[in-house]
Protein backbone atom coordinates (compact mmCIF):
# COMPACT_ATOMS: atom_id res chain seq x y z
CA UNK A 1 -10.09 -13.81 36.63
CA UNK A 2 -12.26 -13.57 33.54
CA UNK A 3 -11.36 -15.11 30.12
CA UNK A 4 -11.22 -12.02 27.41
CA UNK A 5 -10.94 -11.69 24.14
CA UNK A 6 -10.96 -8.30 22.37
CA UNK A 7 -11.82 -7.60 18.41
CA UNK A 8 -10.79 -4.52 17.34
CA UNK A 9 -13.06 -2.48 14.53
CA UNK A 10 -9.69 -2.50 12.25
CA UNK A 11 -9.43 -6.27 13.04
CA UNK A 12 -13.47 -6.79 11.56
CA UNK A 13 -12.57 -4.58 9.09
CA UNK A 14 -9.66 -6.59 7.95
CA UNK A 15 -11.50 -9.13 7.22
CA UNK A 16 -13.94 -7.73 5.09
CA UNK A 17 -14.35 -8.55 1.31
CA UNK A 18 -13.67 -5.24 -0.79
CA UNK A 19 -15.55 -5.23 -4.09
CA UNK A 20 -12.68 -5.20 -6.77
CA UNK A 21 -11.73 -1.19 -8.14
CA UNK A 22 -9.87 1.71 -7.78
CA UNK A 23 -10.09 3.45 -4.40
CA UNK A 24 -8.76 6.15 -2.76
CA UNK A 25 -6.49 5.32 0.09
CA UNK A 26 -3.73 7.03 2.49
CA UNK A 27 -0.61 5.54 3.53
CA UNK A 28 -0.56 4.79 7.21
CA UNK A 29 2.68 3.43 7.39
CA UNK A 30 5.91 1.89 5.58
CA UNK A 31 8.52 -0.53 7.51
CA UNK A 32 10.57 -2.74 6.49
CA UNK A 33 11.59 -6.38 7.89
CA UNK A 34 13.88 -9.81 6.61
CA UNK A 35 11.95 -11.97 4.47
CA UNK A 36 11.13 -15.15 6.61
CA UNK A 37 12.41 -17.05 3.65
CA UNK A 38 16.40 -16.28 2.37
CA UNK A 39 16.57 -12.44 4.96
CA UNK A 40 16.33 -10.57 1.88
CA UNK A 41 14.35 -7.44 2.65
CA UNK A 42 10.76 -6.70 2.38
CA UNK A 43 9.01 -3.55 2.25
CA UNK A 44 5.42 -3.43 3.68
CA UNK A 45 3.05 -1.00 2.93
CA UNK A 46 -0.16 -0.50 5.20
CA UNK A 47 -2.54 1.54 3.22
CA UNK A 48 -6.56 2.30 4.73
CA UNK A 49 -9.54 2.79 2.20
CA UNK A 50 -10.38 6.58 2.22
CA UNK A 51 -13.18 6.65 0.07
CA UNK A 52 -17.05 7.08 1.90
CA UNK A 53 -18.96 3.71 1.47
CA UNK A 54 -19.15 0.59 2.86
CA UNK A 55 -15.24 0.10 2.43
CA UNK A 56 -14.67 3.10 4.10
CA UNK A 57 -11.31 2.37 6.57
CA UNK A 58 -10.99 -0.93 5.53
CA UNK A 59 -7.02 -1.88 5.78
CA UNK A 60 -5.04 -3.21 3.14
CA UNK A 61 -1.20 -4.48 3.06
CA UNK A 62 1.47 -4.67 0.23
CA UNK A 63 4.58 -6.06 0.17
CA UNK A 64 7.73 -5.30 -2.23
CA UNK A 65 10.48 -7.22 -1.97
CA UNK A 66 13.94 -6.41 -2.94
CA UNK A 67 14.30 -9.16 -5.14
CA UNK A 68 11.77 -7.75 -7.50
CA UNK A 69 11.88 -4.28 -7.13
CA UNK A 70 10.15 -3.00 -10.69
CA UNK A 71 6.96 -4.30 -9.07
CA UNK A 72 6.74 -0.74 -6.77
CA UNK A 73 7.44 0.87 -9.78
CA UNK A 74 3.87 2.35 -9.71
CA UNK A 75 3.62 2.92 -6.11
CA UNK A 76 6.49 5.33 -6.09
CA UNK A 77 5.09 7.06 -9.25
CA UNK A 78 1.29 7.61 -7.65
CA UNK A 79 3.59 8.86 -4.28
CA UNK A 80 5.40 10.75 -6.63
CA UNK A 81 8.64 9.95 -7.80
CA UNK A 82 10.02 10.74 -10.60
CA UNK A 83 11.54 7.27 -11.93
CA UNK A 84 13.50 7.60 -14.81
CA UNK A 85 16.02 5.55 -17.23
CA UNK A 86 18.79 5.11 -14.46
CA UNK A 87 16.14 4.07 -12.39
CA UNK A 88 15.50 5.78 -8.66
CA UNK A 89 16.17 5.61 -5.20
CA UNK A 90 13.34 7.22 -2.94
CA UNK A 91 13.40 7.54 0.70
CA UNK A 92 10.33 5.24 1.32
CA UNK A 93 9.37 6.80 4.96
CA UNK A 94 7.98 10.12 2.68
CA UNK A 95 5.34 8.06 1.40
CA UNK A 96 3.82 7.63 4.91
CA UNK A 97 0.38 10.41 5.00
CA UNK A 98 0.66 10.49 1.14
CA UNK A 99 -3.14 9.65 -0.37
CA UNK A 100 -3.12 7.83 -3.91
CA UNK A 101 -5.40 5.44 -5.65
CA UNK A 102 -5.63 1.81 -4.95
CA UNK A 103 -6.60 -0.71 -7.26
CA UNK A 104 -7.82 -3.69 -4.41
CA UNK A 105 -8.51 -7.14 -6.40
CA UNK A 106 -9.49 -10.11 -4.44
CA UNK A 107 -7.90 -13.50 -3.97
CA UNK A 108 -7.67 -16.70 -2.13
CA UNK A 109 -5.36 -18.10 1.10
CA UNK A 110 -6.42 -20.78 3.38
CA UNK A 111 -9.42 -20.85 1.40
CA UNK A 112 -10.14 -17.52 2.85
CA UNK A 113 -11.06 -14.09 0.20
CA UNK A 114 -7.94 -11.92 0.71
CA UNK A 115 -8.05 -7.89 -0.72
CA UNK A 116 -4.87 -7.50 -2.98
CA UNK A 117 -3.66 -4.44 -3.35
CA UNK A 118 -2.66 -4.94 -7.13
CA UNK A 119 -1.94 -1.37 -8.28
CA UNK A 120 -1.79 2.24 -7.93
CA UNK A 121 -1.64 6.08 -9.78
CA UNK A 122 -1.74 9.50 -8.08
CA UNK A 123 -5.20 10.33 -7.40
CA UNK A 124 -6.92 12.39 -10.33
CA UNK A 125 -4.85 10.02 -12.73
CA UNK A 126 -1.73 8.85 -13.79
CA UNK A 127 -1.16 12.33 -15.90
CA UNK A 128 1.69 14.40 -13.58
CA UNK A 129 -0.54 17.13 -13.41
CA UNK A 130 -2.19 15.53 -10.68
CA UNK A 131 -1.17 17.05 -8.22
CA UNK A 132 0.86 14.65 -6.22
CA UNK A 133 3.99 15.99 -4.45
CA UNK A 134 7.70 15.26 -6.01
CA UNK A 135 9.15 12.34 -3.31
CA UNK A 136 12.95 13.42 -2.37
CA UNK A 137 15.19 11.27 -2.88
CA UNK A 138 16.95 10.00 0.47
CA UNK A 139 19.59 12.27 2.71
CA UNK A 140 23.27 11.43 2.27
């Protein structure tokens, strides 16, 4: 029986090096899972590059945790939610199809270049005349 091995497009394209910027991305998909460290829980966000070029469906990953929530802050803004004094809760599964701009910045692991998904704003700006759809709160 022959020895395979199969690399996926997505898997090259995962490991290519995106040139640091803004770029124009859709949400593929939102879970969440125990942190492998103390359970607490961490949200992961898979995002793909949208934008034509040689980036073009590259994927990128972000993680919130729990622990430091203000960091999504500006996710749930560019997926638009309206976050406010009080604060917000926001049923995270609506952000999954949304497109919004992704600021990628590079780093290092393993002595590897890594794509960081570092920040975001609703694409056309962070005005909220840009267009992006109000994100409803969670069902009781």
């Amino acid at each position: 029986m022959p020895m395979t091995f199969t690399v996926s497009r997505e898997d090259m394209l995962r490991g290519k090096t995106v040139d640091p910027g803004w770029y124009k991305t859709i949400i593929r998909n939102v879970s969440q899972e125990p942190a492998s460290t103390d359970g607490s829980t961490n949200t992961i966000i898979d995002l793909i590059i949208t934008d034509d070029g040689p980036f073009k469906d590259v994927p990128l990953k972000r993680f919130f945790s729990e622990k430091a929530p203000g960091f999504a802050i500006p996710f749930l803004i560019a997926c638009g939610a309206k976050v406010g004094d009080q604060g917000v809760t926001v049923n995270m599964e609506h952000c999954k199809g949304k497109t919004i701009m992704t600021y990628v910045g590079n780093g290092m692991y393993n002595n590897r270049p890594t794509n960081n998904a570092e920040d975001f704003r609703p694409v056309g700006g962070a005005e909220a005349s840009s267009g992006a759809a109000e994100l409803p709160s969670p069902k009781a």
